[in-house]
N, C-alpha and C. Protein backbone atom coordinates (compact mmCIF):
# COMPACT_ATOMS: atom_id res chain seq x y z
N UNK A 1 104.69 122.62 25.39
CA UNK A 1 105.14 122.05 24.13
C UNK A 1 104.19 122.45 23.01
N UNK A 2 104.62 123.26 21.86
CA UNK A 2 104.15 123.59 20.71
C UNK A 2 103.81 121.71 20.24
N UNK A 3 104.03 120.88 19.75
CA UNK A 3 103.67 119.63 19.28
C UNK A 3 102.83 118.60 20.39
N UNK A 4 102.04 119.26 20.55
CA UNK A 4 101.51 118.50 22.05
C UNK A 4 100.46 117.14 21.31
N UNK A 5 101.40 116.30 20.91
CA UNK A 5 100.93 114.87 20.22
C UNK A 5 100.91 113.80 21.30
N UNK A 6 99.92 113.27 21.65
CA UNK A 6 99.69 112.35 22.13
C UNK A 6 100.75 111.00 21.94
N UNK A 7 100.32 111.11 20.99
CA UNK A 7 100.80 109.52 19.99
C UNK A 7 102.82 109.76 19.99
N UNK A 8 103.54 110.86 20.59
CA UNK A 8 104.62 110.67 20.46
C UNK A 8 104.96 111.12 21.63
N UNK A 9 104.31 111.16 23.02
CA UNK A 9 104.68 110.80 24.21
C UNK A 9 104.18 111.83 25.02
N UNK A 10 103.48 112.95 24.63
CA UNK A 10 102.70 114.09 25.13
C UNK A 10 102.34 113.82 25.85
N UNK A 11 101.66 114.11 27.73
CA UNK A 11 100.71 113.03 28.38
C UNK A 11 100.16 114.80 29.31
N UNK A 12 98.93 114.32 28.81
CA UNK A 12 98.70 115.83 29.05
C UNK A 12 97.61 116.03 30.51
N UNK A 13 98.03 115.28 31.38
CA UNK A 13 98.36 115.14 33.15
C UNK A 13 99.65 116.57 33.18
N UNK A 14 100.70 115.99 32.43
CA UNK A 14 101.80 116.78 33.15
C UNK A 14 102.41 117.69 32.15
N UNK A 15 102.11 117.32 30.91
CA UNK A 15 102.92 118.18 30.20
C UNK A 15 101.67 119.82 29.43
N UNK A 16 102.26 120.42 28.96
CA UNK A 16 101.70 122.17 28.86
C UNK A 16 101.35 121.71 27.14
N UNK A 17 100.12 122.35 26.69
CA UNK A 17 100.07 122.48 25.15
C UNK A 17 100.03 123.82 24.72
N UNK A 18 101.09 124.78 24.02
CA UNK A 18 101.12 125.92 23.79
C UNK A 18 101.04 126.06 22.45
N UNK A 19 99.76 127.40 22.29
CA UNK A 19 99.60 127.62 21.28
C UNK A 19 100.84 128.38 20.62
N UNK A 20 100.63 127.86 19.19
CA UNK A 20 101.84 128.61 18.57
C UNK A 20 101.32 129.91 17.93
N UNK A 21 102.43 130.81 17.79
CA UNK A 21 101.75 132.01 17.35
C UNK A 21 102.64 132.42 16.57
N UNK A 22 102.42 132.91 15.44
CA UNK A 22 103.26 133.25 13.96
C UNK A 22 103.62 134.77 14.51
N UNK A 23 105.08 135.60 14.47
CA UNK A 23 105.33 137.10 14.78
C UNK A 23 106.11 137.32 13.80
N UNK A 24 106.08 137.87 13.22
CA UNK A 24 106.49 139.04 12.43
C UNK A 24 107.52 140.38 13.39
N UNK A 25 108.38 140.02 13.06
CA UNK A 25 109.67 141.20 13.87
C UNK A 25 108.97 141.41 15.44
N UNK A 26 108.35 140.45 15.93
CA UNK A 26 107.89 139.98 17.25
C UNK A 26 106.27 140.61 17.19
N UNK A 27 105.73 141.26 16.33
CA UNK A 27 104.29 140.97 16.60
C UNK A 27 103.48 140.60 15.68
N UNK A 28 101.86 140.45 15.74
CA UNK A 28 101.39 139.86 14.96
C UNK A 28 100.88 140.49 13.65
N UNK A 29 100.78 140.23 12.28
CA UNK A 29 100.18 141.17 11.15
C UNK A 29 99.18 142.39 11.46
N UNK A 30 99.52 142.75 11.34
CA UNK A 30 98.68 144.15 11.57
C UNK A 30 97.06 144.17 10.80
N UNK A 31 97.08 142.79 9.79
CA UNK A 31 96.44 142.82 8.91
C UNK A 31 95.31 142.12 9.99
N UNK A 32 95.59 141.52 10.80
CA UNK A 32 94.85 140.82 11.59
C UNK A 32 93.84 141.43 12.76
N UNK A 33 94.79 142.73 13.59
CA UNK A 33 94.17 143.20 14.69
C UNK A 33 92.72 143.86 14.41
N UNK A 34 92.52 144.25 13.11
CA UNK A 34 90.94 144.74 12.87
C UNK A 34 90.44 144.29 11.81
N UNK A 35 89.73 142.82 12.65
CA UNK A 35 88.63 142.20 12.10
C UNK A 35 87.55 142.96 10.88
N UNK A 36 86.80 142.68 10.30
CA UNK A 36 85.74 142.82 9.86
C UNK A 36 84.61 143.25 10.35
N UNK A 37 83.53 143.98 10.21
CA UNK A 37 82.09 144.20 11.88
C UNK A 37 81.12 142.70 10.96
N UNK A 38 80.59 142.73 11.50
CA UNK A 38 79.68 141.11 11.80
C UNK A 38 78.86 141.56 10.54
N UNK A 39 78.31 142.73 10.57
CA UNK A 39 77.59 143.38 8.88
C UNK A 39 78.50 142.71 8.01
N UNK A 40 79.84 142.83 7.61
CA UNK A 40 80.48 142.49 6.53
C UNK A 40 80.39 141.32 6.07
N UNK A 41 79.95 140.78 5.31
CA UNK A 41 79.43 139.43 4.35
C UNK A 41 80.86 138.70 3.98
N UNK A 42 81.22 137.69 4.31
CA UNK A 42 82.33 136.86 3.75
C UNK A 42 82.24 135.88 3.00
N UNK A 43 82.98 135.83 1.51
CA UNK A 43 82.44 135.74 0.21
C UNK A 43 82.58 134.24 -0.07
N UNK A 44 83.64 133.93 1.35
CA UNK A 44 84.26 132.34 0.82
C UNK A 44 83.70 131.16 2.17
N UNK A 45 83.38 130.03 1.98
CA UNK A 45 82.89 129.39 2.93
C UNK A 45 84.14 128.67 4.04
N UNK A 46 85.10 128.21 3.24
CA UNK A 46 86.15 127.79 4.08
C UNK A 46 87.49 128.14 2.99
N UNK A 47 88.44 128.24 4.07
CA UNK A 47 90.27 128.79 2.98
C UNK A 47 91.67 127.82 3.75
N UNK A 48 91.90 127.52 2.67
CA UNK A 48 93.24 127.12 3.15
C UNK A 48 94.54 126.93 2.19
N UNK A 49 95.96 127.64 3.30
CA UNK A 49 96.99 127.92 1.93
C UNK A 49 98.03 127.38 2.64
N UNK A 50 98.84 125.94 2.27
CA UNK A 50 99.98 125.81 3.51
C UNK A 50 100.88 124.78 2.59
N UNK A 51 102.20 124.38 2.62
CA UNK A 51 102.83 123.15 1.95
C UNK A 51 102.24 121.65 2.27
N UNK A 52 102.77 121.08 1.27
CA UNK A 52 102.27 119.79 1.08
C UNK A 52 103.06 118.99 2.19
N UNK A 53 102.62 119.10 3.71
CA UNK A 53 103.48 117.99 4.52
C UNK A 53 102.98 117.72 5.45
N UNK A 54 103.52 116.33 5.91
CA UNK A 54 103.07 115.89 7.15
C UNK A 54 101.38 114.88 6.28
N UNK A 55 100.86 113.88 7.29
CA UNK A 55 99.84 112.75 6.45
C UNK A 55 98.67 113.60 6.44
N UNK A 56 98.02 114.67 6.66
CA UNK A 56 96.92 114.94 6.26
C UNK A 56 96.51 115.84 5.56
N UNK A 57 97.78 116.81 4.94
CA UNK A 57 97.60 117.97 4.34
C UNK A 57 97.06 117.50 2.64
N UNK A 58 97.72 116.34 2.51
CA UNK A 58 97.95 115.56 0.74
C UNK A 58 96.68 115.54 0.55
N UNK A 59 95.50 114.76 1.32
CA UNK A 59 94.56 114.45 1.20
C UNK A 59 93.26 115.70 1.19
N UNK A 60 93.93 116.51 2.22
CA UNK A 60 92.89 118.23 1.97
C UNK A 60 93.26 118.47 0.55
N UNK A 61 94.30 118.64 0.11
CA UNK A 61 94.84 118.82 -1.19
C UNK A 61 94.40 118.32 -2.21
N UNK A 62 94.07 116.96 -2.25
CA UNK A 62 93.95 115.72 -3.31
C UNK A 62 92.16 116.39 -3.86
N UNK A 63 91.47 116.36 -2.60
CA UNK A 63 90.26 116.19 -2.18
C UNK A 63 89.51 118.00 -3.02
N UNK A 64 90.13 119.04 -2.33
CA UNK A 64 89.68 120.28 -2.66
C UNK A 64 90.40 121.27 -2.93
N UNK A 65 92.17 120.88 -3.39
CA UNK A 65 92.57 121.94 -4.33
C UNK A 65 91.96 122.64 -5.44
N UNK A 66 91.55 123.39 -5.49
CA UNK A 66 91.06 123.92 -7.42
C UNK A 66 89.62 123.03 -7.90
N UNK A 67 89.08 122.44 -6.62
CA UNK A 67 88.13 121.61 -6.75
C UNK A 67 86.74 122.32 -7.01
N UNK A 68 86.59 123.47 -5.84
CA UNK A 68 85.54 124.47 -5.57
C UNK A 68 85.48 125.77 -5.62
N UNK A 69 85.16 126.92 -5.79
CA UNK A 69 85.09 127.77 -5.41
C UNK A 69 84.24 128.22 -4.37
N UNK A 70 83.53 127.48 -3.18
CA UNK A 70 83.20 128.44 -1.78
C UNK A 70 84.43 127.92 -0.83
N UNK A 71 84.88 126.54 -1.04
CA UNK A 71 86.25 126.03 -0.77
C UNK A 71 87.77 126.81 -0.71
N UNK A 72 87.72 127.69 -0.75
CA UNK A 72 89.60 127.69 -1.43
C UNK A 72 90.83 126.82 -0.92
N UNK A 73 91.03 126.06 -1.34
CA UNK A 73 92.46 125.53 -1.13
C UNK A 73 93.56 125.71 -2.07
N UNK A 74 94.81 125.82 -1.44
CA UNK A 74 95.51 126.04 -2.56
C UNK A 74 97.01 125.31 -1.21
N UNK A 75 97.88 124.95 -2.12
CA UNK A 75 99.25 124.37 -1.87
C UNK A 75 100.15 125.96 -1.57
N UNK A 76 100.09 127.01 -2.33
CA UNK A 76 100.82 128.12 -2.71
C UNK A 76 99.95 129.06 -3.31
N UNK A 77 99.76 130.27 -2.49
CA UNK A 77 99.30 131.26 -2.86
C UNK A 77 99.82 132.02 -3.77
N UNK A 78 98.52 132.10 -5.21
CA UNK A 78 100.01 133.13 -6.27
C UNK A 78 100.09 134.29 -5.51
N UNK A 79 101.58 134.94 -6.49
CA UNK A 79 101.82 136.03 -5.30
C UNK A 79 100.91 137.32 -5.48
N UNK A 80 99.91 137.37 -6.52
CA UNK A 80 98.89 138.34 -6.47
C UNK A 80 97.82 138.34 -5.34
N UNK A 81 97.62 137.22 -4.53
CA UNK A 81 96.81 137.26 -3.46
C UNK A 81 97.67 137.08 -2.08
N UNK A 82 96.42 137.36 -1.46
CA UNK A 82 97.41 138.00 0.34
C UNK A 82 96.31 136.84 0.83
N UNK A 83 97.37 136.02 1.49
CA UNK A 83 96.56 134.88 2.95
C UNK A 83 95.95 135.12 3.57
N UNK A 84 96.03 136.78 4.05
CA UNK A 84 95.02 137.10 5.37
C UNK A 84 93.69 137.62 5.05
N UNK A 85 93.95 137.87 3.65
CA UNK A 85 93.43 138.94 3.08
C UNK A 85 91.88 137.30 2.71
N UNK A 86 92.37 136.71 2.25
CA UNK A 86 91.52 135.51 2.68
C UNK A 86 90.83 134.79 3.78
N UNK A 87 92.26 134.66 5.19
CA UNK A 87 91.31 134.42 6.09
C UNK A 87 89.88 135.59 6.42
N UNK A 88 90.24 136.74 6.62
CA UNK A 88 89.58 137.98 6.44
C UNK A 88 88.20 137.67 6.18
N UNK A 89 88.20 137.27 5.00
CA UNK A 89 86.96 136.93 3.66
C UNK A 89 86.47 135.56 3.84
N UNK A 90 86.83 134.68 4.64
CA UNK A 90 85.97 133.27 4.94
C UNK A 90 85.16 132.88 6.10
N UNK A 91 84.52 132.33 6.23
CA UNK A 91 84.08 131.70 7.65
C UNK A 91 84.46 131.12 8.71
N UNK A 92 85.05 130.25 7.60
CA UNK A 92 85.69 129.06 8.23
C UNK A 92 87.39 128.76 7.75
N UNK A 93 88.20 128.77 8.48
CA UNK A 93 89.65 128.47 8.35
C UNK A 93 90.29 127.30 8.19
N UNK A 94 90.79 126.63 7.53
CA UNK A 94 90.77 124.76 7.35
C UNK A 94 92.11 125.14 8.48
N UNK A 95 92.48 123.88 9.52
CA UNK A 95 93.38 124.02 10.19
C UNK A 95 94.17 122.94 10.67
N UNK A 96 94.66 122.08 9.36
CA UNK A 96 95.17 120.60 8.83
C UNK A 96 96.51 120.70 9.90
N UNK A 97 97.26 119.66 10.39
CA UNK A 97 98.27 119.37 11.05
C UNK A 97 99.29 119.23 9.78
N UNK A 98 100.64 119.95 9.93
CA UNK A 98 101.43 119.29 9.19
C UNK A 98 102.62 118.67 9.36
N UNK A 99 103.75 118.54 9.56
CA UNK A 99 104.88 117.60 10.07
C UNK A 99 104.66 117.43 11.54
N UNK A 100 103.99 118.45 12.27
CA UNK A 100 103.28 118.23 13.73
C UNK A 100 102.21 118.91 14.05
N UNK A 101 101.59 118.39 15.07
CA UNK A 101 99.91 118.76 14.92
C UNK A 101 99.88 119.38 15.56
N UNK A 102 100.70 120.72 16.04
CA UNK A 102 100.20 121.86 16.11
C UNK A 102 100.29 122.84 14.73
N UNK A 103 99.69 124.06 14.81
CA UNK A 103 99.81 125.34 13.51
C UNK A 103 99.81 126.70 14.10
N UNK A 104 100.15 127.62 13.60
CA UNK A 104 99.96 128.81 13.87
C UNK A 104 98.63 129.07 13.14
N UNK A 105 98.30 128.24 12.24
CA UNK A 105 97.18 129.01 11.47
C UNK A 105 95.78 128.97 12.32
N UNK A 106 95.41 128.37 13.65
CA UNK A 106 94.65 127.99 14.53
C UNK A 106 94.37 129.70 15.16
N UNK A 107 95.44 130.21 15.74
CA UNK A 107 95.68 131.54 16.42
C UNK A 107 95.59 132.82 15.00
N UNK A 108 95.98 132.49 13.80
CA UNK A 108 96.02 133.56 12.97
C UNK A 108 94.04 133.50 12.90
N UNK A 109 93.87 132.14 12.81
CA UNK A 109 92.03 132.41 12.35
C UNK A 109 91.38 132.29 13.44
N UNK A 110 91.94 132.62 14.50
CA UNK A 110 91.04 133.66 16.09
C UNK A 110 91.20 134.75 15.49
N UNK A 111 92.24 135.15 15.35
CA UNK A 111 92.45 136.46 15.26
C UNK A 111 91.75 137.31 14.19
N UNK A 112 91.57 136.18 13.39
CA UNK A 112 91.13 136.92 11.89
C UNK A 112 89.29 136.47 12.15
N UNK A 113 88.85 135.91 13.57
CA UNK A 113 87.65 135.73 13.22
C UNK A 113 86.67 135.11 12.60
N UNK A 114 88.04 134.07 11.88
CA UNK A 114 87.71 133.12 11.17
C UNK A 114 87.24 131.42 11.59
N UNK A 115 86.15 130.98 12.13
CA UNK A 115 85.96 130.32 12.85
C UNK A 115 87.14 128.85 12.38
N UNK A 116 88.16 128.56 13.54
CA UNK A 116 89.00 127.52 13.09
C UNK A 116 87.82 126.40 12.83
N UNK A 117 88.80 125.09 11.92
CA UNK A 117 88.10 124.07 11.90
C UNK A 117 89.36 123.06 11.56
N UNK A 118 89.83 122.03 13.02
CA UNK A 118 90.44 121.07 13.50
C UNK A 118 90.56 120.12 12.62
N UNK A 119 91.49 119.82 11.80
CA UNK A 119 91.90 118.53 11.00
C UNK A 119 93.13 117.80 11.96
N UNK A 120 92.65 117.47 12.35
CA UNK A 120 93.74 116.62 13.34
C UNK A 120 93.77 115.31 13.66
N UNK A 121 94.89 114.73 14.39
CA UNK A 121 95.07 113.12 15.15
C UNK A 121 96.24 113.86 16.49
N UNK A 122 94.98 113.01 17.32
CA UNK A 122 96.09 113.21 18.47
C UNK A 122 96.56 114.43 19.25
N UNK A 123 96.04 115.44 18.69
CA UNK A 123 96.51 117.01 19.23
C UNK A 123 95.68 117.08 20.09
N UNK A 124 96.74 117.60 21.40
CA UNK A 124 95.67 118.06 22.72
C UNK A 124 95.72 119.70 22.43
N UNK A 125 94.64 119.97 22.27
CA UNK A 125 94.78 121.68 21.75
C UNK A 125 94.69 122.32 23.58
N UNK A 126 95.56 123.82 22.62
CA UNK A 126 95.67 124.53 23.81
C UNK A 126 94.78 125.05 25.44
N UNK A 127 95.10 125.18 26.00
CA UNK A 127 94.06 125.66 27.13
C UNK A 127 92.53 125.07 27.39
N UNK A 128 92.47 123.64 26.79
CA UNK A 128 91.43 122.64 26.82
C UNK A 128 91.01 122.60 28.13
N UNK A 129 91.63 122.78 29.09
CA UNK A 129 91.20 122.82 30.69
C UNK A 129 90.00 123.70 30.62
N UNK A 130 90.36 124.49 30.67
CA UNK A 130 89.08 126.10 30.53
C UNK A 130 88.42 126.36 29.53
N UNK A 131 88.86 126.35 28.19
CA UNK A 131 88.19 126.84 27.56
C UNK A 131 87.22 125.35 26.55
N UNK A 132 86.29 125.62 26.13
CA UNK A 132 85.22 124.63 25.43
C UNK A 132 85.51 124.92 23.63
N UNK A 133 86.57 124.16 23.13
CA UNK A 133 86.92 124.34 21.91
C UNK A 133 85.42 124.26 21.00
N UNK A 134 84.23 123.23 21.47
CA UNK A 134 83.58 122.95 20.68
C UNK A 134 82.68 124.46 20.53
N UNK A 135 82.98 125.29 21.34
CA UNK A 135 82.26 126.55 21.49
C UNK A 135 82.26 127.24 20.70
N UNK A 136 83.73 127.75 19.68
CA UNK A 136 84.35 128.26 19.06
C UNK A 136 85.05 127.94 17.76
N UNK A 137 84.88 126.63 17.34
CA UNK A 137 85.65 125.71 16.81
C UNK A 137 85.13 124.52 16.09
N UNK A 138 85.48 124.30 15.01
CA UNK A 138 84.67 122.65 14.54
C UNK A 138 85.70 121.69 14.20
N UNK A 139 85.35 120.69 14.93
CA UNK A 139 86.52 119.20 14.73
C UNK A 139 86.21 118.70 13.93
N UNK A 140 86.18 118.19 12.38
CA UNK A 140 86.25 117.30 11.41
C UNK A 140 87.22 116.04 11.55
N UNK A 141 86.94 115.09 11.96
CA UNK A 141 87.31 113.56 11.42
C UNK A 141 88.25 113.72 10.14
N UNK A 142 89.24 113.35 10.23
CA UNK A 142 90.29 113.54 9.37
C UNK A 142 89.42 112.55 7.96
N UNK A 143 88.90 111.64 8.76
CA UNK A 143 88.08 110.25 7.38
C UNK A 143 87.53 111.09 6.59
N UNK A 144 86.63 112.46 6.99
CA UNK A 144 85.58 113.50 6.62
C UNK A 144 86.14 114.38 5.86
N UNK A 145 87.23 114.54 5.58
CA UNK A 145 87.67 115.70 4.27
C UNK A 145 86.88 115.78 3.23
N UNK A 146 86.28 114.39 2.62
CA UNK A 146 86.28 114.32 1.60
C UNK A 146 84.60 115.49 1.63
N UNK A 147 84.18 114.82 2.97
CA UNK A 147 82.42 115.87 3.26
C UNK A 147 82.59 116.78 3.89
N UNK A 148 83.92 117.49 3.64
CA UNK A 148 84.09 119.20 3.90
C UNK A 148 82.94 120.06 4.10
N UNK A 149 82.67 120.15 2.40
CA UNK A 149 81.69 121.36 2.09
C UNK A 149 80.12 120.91 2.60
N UNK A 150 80.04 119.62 2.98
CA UNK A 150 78.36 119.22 3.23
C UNK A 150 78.99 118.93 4.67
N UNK A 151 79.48 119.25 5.88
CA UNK A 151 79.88 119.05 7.18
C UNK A 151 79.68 120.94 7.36
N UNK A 152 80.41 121.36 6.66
CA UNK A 152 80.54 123.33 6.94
C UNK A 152 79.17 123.69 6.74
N UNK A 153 78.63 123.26 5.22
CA UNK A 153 77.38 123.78 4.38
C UNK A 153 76.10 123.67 5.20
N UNK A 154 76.08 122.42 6.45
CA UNK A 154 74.74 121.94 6.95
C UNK A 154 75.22 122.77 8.48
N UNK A 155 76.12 123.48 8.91
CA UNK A 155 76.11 124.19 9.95
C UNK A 155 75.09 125.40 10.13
N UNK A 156 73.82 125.53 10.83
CA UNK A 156 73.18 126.79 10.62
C UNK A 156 73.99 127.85 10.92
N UNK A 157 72.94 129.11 10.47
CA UNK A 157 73.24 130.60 10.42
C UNK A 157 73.83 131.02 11.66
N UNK A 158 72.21 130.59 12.40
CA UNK A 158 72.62 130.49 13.88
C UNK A 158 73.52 129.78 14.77
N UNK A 159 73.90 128.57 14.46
CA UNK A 159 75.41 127.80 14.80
C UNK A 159 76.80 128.56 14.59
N UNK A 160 76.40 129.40 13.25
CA UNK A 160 77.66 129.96 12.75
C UNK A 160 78.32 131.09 13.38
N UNK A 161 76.94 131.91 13.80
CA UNK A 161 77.34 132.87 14.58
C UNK A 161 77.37 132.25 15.69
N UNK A 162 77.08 131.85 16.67
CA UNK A 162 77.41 131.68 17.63
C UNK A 162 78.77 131.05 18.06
N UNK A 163 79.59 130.45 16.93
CA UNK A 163 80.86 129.87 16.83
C UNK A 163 81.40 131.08 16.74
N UNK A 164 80.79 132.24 15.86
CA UNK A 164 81.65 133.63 15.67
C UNK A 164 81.82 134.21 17.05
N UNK A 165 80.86 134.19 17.69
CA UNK A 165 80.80 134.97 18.89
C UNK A 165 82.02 134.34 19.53
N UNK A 166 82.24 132.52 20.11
CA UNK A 166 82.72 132.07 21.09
C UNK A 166 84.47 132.58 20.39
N UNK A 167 84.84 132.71 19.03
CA UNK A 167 85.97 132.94 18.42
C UNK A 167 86.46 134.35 19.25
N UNK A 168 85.31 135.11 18.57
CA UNK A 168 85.89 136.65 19.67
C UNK A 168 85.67 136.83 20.61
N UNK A 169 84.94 136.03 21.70
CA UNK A 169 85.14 135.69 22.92
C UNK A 169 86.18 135.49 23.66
N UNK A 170 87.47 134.18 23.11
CA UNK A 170 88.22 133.93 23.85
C UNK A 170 89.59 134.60 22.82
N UNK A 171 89.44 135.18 21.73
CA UNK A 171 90.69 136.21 21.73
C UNK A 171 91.36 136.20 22.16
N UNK A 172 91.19 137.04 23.09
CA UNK A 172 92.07 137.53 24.60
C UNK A 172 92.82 136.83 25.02
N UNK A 173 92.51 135.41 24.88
CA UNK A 173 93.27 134.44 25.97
C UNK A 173 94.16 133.84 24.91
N UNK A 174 94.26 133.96 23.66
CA UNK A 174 95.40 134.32 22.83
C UNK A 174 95.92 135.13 22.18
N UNK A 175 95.78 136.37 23.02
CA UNK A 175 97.23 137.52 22.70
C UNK A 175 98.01 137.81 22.84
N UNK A 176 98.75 137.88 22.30
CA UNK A 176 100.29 138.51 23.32
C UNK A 176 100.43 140.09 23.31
N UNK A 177 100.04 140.10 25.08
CA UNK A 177 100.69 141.66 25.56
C UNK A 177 101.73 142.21 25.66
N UNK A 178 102.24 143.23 25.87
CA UNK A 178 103.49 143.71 26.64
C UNK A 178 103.02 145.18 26.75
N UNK A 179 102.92 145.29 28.59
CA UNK A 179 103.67 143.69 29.39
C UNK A 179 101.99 143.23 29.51
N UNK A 180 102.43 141.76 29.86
CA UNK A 180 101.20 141.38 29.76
C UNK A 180 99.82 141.50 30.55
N UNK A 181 98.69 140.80 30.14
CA UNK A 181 97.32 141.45 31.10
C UNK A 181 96.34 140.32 31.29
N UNK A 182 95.99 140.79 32.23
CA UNK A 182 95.27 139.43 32.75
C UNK A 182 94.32 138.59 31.58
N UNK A 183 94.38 137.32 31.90
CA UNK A 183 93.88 136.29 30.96
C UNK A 183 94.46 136.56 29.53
N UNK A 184 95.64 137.10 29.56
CA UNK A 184 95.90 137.18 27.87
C UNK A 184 96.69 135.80 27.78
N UNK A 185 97.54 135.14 26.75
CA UNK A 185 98.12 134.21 26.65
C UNK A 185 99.37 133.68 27.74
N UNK A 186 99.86 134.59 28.18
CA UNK A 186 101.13 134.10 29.03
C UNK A 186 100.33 134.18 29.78
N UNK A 187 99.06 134.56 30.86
CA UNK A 187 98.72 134.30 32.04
C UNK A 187 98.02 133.12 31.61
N UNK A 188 97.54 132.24 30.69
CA UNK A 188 97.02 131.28 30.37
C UNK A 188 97.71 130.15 30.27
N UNK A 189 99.22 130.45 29.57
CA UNK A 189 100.28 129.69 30.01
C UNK A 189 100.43 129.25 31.20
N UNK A 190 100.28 130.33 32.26
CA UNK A 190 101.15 130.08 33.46
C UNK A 190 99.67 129.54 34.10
N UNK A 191 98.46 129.38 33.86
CA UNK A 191 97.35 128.81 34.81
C UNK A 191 97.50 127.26 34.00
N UNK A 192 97.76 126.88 32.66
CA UNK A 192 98.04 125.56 32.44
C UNK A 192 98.96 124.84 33.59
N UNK A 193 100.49 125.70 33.13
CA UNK A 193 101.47 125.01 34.20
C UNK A 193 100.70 124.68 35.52
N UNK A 194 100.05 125.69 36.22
CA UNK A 194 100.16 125.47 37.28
C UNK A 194 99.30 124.12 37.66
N UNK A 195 98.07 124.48 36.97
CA UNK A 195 97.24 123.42 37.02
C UNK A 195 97.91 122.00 37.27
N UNK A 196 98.47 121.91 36.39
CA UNK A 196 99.52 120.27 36.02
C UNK A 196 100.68 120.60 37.28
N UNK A 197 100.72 121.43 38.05
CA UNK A 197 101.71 121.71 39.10
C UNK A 197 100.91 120.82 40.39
N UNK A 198 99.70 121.22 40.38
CA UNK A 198 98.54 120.30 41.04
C UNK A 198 98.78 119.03 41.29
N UNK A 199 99.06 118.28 40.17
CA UNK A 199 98.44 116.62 40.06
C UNK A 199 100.20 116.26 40.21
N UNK A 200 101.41 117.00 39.98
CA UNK A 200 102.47 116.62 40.77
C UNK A 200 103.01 116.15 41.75
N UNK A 201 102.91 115.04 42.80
CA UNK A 201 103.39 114.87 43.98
C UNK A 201 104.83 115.26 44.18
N UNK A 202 104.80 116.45 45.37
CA UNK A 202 106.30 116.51 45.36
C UNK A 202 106.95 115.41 46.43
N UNK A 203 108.13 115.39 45.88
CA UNK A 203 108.57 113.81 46.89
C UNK A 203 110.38 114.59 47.64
């Protein structure tokens, strides 16, 4: 289940949390597959561009639309700037829940290298069995929007990279092949299922 919410009956003993992944005429932006090299300096501290929906996006909005510049938030990208072209250029990826708490924008900022950072309630994120989100990833307290930039800002150099590293680390285990290859996303799929195939009694 792409919406793998707790709070609306998710029970994640038995049920699968699949990451969602944004395709384009079935694959992913092209803009995405070649990262940046670790030399390249990224100009913005955290980015985020998505509609106003669902309870926690209003408040990223309220809080750091047009507020900052190492921040970017925006509701609607004018159409002179490119989204990726941003994740690209930040550190950190804001990665707010909106009508359901999953996003594609979680998998676009692996991809883009952009270390995600979890605005959530209730989301059992993907492949939590195996992999160590806190490795790769920063969870913000939805209460904490408002201490965004002093929660990102007090992360060291060395924290940062090493979140960079665990990002292009587990890649792999969200790509989609064809046909596919070991540990890429559908074999990650199918080691969730099975797992939860485990704790099934068959009767």
């Amino acid at each position: 289940m792409c919406n793998a919410n707790t709070s609306e009956g998710f029970n994640p003993r038995k049920d699968v949390s699949l990451p969602e992944i944004h395709l384009y005429g079935g694959d992913v932006s092209p803009k995405l597959l070649s990262p940046p090299s670790n030399s390249t300096p990224r100009r913005y501290l955290a980015f985020f561009s998505g509609g106003l929906h669902g309870p926690i996006r209003p408040t990223l909005l309220r809080h750091w639309k047009n507020h900052d510049g190492d921040i970017r938030v925006y509701e609607y990208l004018p159409k002179d700037l490119d989204y990726y072209s941003f994740m690209l250029d930040s550190k950190f990826c804001l990665c707010p829940s909106g009508h359901e708490v999953a996003s594609p924008r979680i998998v676009e900022a692996i991809y883009a290298e952009c270390v995600p950072v979890i605005l959530s309630k209730y989301y059992v994120l993907p492949f939590s069995d195996v992999l160590q989100w806190e490795a790769f990833s920063v969870q913000v307290d939805v209460s904490d929007i408002p201490r965004l930039k002093e929660i990102l800002s007090a992360i060291s150099e060395d924290e940062y990279w090493k979140l960079k590293e665990g990002v292009k680390a587990v890649r792999k285990h969200f790509t989609l092949n064809r046909p596919a290859k070991r540990f890429d996303v559908f074999h990650m799929i199918l080691h969730s299922i099975w797992l939860r195939r485990l704790n099934i009694q068959l009767r």
